[in-house]
Protein backbone atom coordinates (compact mmCIF):
# COMPACT_ATOMS: atom_id res chain seq x y z
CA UNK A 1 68.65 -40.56 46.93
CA UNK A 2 66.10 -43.74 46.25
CA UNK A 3 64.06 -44.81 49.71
CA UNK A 4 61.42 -46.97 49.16
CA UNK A 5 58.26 -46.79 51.27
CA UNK A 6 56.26 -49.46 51.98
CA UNK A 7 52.58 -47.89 52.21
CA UNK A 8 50.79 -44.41 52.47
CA UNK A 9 51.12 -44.72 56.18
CA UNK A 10 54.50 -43.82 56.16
CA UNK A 11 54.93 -40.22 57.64
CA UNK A 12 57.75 -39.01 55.11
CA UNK A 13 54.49 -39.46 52.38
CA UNK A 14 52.37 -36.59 54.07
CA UNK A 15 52.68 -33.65 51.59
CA UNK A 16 50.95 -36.60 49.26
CA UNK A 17 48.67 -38.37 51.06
CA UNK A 18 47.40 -36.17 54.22
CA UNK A 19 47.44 -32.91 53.30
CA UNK A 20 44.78 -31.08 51.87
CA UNK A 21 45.63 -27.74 49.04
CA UNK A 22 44.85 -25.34 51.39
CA UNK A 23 47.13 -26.82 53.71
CA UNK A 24 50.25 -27.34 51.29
CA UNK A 25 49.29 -23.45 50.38
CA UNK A 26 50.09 -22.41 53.99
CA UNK A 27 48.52 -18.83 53.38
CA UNK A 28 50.22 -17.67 56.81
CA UNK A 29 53.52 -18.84 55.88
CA UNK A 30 53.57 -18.71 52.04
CA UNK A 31 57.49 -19.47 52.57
CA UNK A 32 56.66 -22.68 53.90
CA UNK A 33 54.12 -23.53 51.45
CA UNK A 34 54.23 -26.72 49.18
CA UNK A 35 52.70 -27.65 45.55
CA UNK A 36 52.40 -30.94 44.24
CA UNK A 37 53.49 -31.93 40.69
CA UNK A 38 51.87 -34.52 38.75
CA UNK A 39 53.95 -36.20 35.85
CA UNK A 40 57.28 -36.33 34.12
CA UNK A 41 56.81 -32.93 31.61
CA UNK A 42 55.33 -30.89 34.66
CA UNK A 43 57.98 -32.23 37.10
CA UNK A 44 60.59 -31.06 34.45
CA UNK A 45 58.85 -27.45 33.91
CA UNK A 46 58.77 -27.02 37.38
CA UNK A 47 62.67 -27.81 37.68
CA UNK A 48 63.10 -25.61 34.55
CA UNK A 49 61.37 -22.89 36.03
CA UNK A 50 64.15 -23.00 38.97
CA UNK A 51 61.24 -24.49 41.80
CA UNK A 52 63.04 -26.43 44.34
CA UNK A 53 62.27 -29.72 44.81
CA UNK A 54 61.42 -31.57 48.44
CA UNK A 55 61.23 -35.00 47.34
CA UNK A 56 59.91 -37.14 44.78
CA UNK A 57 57.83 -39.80 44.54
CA UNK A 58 57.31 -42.82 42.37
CA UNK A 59 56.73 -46.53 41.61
CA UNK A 60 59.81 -48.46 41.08
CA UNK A 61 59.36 -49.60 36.92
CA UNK A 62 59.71 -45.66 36.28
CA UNK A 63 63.26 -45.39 37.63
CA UNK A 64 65.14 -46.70 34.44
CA UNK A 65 62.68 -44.46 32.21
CA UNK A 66 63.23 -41.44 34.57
CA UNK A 67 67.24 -41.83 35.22
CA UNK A 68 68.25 -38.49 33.59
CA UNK A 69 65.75 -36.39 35.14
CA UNK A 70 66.57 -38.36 38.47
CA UNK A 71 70.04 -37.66 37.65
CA UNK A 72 69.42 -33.73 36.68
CA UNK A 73 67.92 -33.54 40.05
CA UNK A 74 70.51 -35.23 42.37
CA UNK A 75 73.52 -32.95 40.63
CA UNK A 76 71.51 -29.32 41.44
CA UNK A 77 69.75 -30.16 44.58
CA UNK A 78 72.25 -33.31 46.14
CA UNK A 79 70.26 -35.16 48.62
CA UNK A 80 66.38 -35.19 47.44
CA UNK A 81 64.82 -38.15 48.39
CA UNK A 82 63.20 -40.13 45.94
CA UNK A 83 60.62 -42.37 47.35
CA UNK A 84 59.58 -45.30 45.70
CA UNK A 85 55.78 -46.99 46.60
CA UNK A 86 54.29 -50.32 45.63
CA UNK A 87 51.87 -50.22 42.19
CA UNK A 88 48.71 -50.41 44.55
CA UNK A 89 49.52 -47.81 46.97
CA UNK A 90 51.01 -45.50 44.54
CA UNK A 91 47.10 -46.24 42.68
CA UNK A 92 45.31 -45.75 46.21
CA UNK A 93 47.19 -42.33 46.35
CA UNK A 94 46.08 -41.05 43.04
CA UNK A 95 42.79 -42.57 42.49
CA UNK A 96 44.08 -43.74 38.70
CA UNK A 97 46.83 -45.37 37.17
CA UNK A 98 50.15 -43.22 37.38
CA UNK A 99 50.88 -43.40 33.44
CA UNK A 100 53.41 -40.81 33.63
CA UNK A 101 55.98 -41.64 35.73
CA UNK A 102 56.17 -39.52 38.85
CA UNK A 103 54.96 -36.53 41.15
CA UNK A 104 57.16 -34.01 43.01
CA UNK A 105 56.51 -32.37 46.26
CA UNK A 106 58.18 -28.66 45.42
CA UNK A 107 58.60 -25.53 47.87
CA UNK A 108 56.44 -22.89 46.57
CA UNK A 109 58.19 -19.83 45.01
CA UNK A 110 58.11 -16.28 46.06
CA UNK A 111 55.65 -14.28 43.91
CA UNK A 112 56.70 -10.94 42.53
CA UNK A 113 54.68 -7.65 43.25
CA UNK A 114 52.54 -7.07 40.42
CA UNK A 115 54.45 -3.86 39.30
CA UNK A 116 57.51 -6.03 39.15
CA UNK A 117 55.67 -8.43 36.55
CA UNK A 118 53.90 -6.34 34.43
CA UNK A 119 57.20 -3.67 34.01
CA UNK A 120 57.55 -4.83 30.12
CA UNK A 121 54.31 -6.89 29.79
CA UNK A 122 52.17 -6.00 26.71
CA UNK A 123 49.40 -8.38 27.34
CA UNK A 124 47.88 -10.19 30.49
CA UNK A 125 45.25 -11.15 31.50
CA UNK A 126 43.30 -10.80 34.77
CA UNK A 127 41.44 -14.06 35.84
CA UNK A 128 38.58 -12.71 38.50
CA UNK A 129 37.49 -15.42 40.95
CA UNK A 130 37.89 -18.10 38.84
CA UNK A 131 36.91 -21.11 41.60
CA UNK A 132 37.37 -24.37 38.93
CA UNK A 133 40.83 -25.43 38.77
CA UNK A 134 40.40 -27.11 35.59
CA UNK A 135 39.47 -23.67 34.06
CA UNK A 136 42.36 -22.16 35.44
CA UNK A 137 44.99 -24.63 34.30
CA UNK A 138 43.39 -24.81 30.96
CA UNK A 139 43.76 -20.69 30.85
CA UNK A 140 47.42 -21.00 31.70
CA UNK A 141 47.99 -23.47 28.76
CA UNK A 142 46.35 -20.67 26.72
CA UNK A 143 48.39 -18.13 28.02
CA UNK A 144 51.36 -19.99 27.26
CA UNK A 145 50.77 -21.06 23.73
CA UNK A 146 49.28 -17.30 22.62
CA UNK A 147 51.72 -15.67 24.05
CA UNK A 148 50.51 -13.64 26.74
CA UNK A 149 52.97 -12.01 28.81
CA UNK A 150 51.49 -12.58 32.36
CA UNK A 151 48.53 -13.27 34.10
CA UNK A 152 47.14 -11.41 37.00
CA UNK A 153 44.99 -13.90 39.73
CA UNK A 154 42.27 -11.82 42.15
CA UNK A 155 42.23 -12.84 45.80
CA UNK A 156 39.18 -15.17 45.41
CA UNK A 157 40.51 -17.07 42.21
CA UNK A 158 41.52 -20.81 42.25
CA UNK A 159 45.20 -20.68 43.23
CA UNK A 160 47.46 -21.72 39.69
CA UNK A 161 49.43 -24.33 42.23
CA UNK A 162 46.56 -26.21 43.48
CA UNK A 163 46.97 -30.03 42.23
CA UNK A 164 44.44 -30.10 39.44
CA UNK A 165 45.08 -26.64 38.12
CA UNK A 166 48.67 -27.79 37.93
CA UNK A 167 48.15 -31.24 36.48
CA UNK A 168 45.56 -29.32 33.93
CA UNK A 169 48.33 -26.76 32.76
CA UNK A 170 50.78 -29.15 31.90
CA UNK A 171 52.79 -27.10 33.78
CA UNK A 172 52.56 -23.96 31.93
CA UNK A 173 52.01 -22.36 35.16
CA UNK A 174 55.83 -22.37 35.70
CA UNK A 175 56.10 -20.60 32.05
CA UNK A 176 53.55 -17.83 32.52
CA UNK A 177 54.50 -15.26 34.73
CA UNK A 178 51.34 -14.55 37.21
CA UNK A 179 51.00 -12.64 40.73
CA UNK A 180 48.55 -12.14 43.01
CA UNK A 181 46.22 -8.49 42.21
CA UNK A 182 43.79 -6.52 44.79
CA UNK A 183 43.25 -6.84 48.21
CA UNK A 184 41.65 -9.65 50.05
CA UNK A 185 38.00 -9.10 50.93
CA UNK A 186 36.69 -10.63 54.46
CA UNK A 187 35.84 -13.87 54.49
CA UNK A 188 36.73 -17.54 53.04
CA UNK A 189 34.99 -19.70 50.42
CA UNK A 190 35.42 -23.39 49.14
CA UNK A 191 39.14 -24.54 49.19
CA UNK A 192 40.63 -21.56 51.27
CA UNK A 193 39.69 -18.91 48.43
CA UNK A 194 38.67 -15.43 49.76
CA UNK A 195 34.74 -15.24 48.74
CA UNK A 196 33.98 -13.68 45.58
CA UNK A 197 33.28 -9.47 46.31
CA UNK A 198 34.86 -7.88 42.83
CA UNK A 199 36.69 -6.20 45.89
CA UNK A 200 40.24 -6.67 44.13
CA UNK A 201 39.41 -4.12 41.65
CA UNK A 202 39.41 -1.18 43.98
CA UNK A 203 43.14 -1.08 44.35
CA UNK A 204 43.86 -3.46 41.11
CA UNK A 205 42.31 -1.54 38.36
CA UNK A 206 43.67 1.94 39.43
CA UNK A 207 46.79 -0.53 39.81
CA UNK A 208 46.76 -1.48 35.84
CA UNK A 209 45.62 2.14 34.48
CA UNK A 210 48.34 3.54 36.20
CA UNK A 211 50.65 1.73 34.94
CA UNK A 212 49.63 2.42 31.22
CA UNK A 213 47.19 -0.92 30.74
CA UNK A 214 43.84 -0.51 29.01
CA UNK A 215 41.01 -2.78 30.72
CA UNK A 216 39.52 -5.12 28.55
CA UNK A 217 36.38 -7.06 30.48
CA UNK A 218 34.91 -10.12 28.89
CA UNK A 219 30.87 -9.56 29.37
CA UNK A 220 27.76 -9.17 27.50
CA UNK A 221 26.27 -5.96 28.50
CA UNK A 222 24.45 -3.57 26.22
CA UNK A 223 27.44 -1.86 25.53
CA UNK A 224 30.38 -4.77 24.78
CA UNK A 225 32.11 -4.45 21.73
CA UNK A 226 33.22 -7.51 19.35
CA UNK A 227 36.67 -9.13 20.23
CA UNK A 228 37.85 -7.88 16.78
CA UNK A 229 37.06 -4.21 17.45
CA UNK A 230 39.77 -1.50 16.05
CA UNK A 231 40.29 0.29 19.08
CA UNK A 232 41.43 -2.83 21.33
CA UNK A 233 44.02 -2.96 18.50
CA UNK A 234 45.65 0.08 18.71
CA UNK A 235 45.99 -0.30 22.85
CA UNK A 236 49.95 0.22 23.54
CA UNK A 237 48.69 -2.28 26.17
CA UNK A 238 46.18 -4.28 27.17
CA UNK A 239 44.44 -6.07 30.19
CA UNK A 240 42.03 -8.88 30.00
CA UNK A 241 39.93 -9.67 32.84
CA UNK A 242 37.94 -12.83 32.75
CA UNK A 243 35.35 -14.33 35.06
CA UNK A 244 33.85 -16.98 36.63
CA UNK A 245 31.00 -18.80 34.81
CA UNK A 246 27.72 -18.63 35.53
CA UNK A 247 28.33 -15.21 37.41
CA UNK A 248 30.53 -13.79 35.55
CA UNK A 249 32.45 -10.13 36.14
CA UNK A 250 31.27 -8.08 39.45
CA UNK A 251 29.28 -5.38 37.99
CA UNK A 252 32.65 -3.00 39.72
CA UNK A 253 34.77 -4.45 37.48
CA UNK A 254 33.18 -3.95 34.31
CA UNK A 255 32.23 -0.50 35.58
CA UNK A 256 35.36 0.55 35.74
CA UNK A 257 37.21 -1.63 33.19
CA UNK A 258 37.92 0.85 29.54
CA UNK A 259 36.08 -2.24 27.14
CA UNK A 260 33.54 -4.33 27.82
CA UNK A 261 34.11 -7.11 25.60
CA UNK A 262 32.05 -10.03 23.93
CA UNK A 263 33.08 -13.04 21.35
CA UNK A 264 30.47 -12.51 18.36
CA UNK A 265 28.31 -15.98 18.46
CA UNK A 266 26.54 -18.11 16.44
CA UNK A 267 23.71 -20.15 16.34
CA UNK A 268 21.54 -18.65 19.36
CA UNK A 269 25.24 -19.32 22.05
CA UNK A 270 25.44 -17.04 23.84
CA UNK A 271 29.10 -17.13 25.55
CA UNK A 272 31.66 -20.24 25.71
CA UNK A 273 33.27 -21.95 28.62
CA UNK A 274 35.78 -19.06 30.28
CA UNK A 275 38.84 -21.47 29.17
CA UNK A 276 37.72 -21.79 25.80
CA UNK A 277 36.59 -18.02 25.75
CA UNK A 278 40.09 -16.99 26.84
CA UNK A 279 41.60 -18.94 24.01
CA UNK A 280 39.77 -17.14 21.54
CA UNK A 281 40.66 -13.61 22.84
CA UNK A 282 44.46 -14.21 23.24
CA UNK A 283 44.62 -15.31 19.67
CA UNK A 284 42.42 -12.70 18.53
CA UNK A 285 44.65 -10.01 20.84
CA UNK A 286 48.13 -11.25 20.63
CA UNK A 287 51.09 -9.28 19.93
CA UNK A 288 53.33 -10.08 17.26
């Protein structure tokens, strides 16, 4: 259903313009919590993935280009309004040119327990506190592409639906299958994340062993072994936890964790960037 709006002021435009992530995340009522969707491709993922749509929004030259997804839309979920801004508000909004057509105002979906997820998972991986959203998103699209079976996000981590981390994914987030792990710790950090305590791993690492994973923990302490080590090979299966940069893994985690695990380096580096890091271990520990 097209309605065009004249300018950010208009109240129907909140979820887009006036509300901040940790808002649209609603951590009291996750049932009434939002995500925002940033182009065509994630839109579609999103709708692929079964996420129900609030509204749309758009400038009015993307219309034509997006009829079948506008279409696709309209037939499963008959009455979404579409709302369609002038060039230099639509601009204002975003802070750069929309190049890709459209962004979608969703309903957040239920997340399943973690025993639920990992029943016939092989391979996940644990992301610990992670507070960049670009890293986050970027670890999803690794996910995705390497095949890992889920991924596992600690109380204090960057949520997977925040704007950026979306945008970043390219929606793979809707692909991946990923829960929340550990209990929250007191207190709240930058952009309503619980403050970084390792404090998941006290429930979530019994949590994994129990159900049969081996814990792998990206680190360089005197005793990490090399990504390509035998004996991460021959786990039946296998959890990777990875950490924030610059701090790393709580010294709990890797204490507990079965590996700790480094990337051999070159040339004096000493570790990669935790997206680019994660890339390389999926591909090294994939399952055929």
């Amino acid at each position: 259903m097209i309605e065009a709006a004249d300018s950010l002021d208009d109240e129907r435009l909140d979820a887009y313009a006036r509300l901040t992530d940790t808002q649209l995340r609603n951590r009291l009522e996750p049932e009434k919590g939002l995500f925002i969707a940033e182009s065509a491709k994630v839109i579609e993922r999103a709708l692929a993935a079964g996420c129900e749509p609030l509204s749309l929004l758009m400038e009015g030259k993307w219309l034509d280009p997006l009829a079948d997804l506008l279409k696709d839309v309209e037939r499963r979920w008959p009455g979404v309004p579409v709302f369609v801004l002038p060039h230099d508000e639509l601009e204002r909004l975003t802070g750069f040119e929309v190049t890709r057509g459209a962004l979608g105002a969703f309903r957040r979906p239920a997340l399943p327990p973690a025993e639920e997820l990992l029943r016939d998972a092989r391979l996940v991986a644990v992301l610990e506190d992670i507070t960049n959203p670009t890293n986050v998103g970027a670890i999803f699209r690794s996910a995705a592409a390497l095949g890992v079976d889920a991924v596992l996000v600690t109380p204090g981590c960057y949520d997977p639906l925040y704007r950026r981390a979306v945008r970043v994914s390219m929606g793979t987030v809707f692909q991946v299958p990923w829960c929340r792990i550990g209990d929250d710790v007191a207190g709240k950090g930058a952009h309503g994340n619980v403050e970084r305590a390792g404090g998941w791993a006290k429930t979530g690492l019994p949590l994994l062993h129990d159900l049969g994973f081996s814990v792998a923990a990206m680190a360089l302490t005197d005793r990490s072994v090399p990504l390509d080590d035998p004996a991460l090979a021959e786990c039946d299966r296998l959890a990777v936890v990875l950490g924030t940069e610059g701090e790393g893994l709580a010294d709990s985690t890797i204490a507990q964790a079965d590996f700790t695990v480094r990337i051999p380096m070159a040339n004096g580096v000493d570790s990669l960037n935790v997206a680019a890091a994660s890339a390389v271990a999926f591909w090294q520990l994939r399952r055929s």
